[in-house]
Protein backbone atom coordinates (compact mmCIF):
# COMPACT_ATOMS: atom_id res chain seq x y z
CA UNK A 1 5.12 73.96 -7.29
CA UNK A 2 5.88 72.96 -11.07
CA UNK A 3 9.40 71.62 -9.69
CA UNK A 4 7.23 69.17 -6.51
CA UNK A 5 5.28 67.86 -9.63
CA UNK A 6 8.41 66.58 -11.67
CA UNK A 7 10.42 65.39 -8.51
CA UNK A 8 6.99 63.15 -7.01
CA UNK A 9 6.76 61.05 -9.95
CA UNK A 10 10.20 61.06 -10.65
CA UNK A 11 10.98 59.97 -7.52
CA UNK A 12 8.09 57.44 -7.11
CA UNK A 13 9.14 56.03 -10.45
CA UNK A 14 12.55 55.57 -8.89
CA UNK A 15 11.76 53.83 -5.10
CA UNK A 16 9.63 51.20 -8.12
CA UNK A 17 12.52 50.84 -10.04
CA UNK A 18 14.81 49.78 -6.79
CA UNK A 19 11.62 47.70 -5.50
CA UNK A 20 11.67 45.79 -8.20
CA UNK A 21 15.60 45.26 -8.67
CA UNK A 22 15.41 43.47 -5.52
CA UNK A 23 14.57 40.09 -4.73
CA UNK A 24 14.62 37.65 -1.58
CA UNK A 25 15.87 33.94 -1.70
CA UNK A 26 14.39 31.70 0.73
CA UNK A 27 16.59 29.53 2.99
CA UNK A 28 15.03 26.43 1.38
CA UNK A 29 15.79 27.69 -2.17
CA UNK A 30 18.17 28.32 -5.04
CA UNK A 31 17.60 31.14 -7.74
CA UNK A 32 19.05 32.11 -11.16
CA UNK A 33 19.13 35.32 -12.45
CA UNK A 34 18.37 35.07 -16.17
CA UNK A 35 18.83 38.00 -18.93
CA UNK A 36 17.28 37.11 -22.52
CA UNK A 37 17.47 33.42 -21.13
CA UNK A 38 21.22 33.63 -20.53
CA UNK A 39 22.38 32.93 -16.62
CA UNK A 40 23.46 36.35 -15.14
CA UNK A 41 23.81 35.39 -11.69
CA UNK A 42 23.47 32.26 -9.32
CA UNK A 43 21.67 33.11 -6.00
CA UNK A 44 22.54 29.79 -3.63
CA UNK A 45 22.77 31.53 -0.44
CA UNK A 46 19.44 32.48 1.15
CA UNK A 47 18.98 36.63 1.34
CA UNK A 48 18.66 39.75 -0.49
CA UNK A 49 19.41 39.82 -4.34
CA UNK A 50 19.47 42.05 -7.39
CA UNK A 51 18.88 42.02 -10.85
CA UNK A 52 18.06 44.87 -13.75
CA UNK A 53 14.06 45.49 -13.84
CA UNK A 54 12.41 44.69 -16.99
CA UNK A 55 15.74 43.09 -18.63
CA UNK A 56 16.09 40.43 -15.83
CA UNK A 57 14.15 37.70 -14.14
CA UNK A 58 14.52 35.68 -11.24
CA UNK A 59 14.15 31.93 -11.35
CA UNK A 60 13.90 29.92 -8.44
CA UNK A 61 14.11 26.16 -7.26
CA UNK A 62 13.99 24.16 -4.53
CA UNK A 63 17.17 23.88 -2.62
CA UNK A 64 16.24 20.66 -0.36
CA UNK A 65 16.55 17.26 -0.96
CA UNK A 66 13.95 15.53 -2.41
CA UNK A 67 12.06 12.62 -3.19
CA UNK A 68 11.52 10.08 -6.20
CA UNK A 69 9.27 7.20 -6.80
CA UNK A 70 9.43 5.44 -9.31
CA UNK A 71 6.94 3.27 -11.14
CA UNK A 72 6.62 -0.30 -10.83
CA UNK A 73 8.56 -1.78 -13.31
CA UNK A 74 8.96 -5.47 -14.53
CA UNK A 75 12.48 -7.11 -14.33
CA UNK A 76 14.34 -10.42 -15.67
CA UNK A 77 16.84 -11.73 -13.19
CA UNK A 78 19.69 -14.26 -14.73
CA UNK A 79 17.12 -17.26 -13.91
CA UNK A 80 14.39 -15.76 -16.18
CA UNK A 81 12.02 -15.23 -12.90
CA UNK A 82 10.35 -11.93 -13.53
CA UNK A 83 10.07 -9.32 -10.67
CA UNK A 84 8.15 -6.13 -10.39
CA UNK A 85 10.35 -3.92 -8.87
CA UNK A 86 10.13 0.20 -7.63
CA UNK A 87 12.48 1.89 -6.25
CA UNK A 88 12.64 5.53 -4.09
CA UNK A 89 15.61 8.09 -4.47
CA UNK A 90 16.38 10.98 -2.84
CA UNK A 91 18.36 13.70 -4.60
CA UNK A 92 19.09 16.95 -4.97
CA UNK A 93 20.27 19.73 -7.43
CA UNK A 94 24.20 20.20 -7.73
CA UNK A 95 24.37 22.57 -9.98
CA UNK A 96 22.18 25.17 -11.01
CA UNK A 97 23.61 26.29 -14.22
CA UNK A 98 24.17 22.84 -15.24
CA UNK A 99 20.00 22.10 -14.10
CA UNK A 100 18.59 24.94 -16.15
CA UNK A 101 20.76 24.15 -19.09
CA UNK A 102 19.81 20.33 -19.15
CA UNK A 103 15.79 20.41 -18.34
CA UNK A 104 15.14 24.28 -19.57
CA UNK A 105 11.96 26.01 -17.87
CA UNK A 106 10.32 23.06 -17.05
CA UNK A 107 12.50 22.62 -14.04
CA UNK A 108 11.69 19.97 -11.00
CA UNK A 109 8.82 17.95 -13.09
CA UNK A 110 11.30 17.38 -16.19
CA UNK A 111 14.00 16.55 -14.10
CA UNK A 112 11.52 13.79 -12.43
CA UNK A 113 10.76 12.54 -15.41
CA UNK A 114 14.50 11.98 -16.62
CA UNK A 115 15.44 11.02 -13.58
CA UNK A 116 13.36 8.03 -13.23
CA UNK A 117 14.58 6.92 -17.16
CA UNK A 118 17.64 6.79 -15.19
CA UNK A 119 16.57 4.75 -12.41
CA UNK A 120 15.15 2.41 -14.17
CA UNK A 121 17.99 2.14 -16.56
CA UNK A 122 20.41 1.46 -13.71
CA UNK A 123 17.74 -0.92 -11.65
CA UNK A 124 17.36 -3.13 -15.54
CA UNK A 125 21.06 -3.05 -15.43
CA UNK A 126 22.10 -4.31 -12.27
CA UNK A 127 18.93 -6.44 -11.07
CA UNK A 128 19.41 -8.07 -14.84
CA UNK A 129 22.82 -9.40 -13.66
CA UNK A 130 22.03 -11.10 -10.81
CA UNK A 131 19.77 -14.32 -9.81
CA UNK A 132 16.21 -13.40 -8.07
CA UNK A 133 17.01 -14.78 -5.33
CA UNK A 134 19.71 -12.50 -4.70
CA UNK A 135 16.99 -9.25 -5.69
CA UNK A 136 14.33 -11.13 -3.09
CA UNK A 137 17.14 -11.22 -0.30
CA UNK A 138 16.88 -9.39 2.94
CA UNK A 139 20.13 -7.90 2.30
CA UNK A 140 20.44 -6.06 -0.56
CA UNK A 141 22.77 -3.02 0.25
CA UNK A 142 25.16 -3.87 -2.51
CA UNK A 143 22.34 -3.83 -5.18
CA UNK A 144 21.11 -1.02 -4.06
CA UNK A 145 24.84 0.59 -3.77
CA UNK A 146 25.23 -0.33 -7.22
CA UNK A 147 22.15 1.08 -8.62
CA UNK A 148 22.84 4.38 -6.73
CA UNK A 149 26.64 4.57 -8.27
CA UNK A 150 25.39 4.15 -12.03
CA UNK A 151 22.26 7.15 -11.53
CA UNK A 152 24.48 9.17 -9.72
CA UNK A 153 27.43 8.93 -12.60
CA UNK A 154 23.88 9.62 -15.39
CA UNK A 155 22.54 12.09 -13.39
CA UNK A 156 25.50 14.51 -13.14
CA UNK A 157 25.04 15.42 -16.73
CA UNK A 158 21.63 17.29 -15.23
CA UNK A 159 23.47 19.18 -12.33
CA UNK A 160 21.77 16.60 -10.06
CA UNK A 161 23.30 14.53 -7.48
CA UNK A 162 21.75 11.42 -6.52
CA UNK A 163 22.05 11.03 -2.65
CA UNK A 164 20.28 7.80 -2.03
CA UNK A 165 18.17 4.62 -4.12
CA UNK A 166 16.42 2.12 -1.64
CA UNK A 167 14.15 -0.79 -4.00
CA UNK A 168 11.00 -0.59 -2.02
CA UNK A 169 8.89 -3.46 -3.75
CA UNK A 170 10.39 -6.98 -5.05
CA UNK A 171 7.57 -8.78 -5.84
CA UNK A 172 6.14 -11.78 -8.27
CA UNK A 173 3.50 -10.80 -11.14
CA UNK A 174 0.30 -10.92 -10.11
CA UNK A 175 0.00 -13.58 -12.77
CA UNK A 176 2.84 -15.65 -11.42
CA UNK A 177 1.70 -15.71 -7.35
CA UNK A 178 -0.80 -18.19 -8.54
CA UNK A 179 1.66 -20.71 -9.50
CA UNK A 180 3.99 -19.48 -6.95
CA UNK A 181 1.72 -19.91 -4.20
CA UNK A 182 0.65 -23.34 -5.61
CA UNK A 183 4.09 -24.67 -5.55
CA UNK A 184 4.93 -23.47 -2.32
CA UNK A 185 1.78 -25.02 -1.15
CA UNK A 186 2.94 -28.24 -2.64
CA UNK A 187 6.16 -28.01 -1.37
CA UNK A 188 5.00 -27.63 2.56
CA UNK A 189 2.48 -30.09 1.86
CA UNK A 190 5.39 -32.87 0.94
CA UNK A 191 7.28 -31.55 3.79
CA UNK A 192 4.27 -32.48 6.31
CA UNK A 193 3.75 -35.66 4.13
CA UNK A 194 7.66 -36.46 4.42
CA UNK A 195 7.31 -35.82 8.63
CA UNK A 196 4.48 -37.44 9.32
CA UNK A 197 6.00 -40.51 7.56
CA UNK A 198 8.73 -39.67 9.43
CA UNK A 199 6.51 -39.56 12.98
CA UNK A 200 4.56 -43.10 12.02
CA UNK A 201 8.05 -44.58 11.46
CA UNK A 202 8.82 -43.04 14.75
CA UNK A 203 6.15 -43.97 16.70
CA UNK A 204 5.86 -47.97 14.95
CA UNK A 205 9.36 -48.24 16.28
CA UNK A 206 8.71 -47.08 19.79
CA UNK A 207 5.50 -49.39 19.62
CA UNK A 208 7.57 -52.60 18.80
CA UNK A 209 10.02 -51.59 21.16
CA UNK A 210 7.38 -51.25 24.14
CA UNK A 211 5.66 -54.39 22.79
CA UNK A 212 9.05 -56.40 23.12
CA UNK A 213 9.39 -54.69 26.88
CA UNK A 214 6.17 -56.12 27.56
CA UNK A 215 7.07 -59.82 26.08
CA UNK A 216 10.16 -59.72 27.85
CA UNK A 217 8.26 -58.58 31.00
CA UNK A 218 5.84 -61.00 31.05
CA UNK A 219 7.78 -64.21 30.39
CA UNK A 220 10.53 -62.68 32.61
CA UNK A 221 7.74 -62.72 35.56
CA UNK A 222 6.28 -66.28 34.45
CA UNK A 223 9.84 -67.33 34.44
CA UNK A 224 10.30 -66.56 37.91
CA UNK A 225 6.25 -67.21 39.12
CA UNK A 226 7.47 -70.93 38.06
CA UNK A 227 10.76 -70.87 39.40
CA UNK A 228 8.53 -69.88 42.78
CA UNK A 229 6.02 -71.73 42.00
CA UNK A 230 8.50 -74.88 41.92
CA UNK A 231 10.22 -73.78 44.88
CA UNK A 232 7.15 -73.75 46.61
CA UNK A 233 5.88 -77.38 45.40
CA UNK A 234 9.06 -78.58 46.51
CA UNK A 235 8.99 -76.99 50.22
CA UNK A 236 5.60 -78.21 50.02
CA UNK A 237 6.74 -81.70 49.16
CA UNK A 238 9.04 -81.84 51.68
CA UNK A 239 6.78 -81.00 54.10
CA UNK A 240 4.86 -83.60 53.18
CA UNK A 241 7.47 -85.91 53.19
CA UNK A 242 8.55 -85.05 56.82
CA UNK A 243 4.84 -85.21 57.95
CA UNK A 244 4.44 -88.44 56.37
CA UNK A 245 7.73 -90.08 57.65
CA UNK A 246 6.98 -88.76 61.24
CA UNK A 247 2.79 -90.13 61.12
CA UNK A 248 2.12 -92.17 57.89
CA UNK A 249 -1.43 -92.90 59.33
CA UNK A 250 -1.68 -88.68 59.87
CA UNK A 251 -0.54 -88.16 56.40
CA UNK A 252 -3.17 -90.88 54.68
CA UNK A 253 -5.72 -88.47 56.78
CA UNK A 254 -5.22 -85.71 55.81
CA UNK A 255 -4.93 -86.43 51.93
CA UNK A 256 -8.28 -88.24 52.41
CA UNK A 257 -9.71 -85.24 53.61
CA UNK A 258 -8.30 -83.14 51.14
CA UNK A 259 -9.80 -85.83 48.78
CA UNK A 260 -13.33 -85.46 50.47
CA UNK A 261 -12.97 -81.77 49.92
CA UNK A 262 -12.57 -81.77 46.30
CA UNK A 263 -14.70 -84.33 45.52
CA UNK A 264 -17.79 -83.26 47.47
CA UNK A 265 -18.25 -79.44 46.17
CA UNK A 266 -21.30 -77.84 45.06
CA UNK A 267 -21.28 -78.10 41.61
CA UNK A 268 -19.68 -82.29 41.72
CA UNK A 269 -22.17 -83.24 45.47
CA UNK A 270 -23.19 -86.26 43.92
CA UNK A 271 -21.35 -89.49 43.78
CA UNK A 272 -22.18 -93.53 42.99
CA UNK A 273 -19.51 -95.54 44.43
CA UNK A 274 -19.70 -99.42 46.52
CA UNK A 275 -20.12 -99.08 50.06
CA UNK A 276 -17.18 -100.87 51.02
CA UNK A 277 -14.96 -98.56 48.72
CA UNK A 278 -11.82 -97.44 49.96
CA UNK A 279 -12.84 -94.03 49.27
CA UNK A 280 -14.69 -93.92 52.19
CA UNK A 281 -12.49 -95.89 54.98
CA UNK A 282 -12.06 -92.75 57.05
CA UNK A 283 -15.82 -92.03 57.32
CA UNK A 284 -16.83 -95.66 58.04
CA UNK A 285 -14.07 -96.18 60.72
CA UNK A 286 -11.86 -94.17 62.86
CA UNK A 287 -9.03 -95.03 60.80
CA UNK A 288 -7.20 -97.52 62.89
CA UNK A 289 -8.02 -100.60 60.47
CA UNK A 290 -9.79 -102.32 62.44
């Protein structure tokens, strides 16, 4: 009975002590096994663990890659255009020994915070070389290449490697878009003034054009209404002239009809002339003379 009462607590003391020697590491994690603050052991693969109760401790961190953003931050390009610029990294840690050493207990949020010193460091350095133009381009793999290179060579020093830096925002000061937007404005509105200078020019030409087509129609067509017109007087003359030398007497008729005709319209019915004028031979006689 006395011997049950000194192996229970012994042995419940023991199944605590084993409990607690052992620890679990996640698949998504890392752990350190730390003794007065010293690394003891380096847990990277995901399972069980062990350490000394009481005299050890278990630290872990997170295993995955992850994500930076940095703060918008202004820049001065070689042509002395300034640029806010932010950037987004991924990374992860390398090393664990190397991690704990370099940011201490603090862990993930002071190796954020020296991280993005870095970033920005590398983005001033590299953006700083080049025009803005080349930092506003479409393309900017090589920047971005080049930014990545110099954080990854810093951020070894931490046990972290840098996997990835994309620039996310290359943008104008608020207080520059103003005057930015204002000169673009007056740049498009030259460009419209420059083409529709452009179009009047256009269109006067294709005016003067169609209004020399239309001179050169129209005195093309008189030309040849008189060269008809001409043709026609003289087939008309000959006619005449045959009519006359075939009848003389039929001939003096008719052009004192014609004569009549003209003479006695509406508008011109009254005329004074002498009775015996020779006007009116062909309505005083039957026009033989006699």
């Amino acid at each position: 009975m006395k011997r049950s009462a000194i192996i229970l607590p012994v042995l419940a003391i023991v199944i605590a002590g084993v409990l607690s020697s052992i620890f679990i590491v996640d698949e998504r994690e890392k752990a350190l096994v730390l003794q007065f603050g010293q690394v003891k052991q380096v847990k990277e693969e995901p399972g069980l663990g062990f350490k000394i109760p009481l005299i050890q401790e278990v630290v872990t961190y997170d295993g995955r890659i992850l994500g930076l953003f940095t703060q918008p931050a202004e820049i001065t390009p070689l042509d002395d255009r300034r640029l806010v610029v932010d950037a987004f990294a991924r990374w992860r840690i390398a090393n664990l020994v190397e991690f704990r050493e370099a940011v201490g207990a603090q862990g993930i949020s002071a190796a954020q915070i020296r991280l993005e010193r870095i970033l920005n460091a590398a983005i001033r350095e590299i953006l700083g070389g080049v025009p803005s133009n080349a930092v506003l381009s479409e393309d900017r793999t090589g920047l971005m290449n080049r930014i990545r290179d110099i954080a990854r060579r810093e951020a070894a020093a931490l046990g972290v490697e840098v996997i990835d830096v994309r620039l996310t925002r290359t943008d104008l000061p608020d207080q520059n878009l103003a005057a930015t937007f204002a000169r673009m404005r007056a740049e498009r509105e030259r460009e419209a003034a420059d083409e529709i200078a452009r179009g009047g020019e256009a269109a006067q030409r294709v005016r003067a054009a169609a209004d020399r087509t239309v001179v050169e129609l129209t005195s093309d067509a008189r030309r040849q209404a008189e060269v008809i017109r001409g043709e026609a007087d003289a087939e008309r003359n000959r006619i005449y002239a045959e009519a006359f030398g075939r009848d003389p007497e039929f001939f003096a008729f008719t052009r004192s009809l014609t004569s009549y005709q003209r003479a006695l319209k509406g508008e011109n019915s009254s005329i004074v002339l002498q009775p015996d004028s020779t006007f009116f031979d062909y309505l005083r006689s039957d026009g033989s003379g006699e």
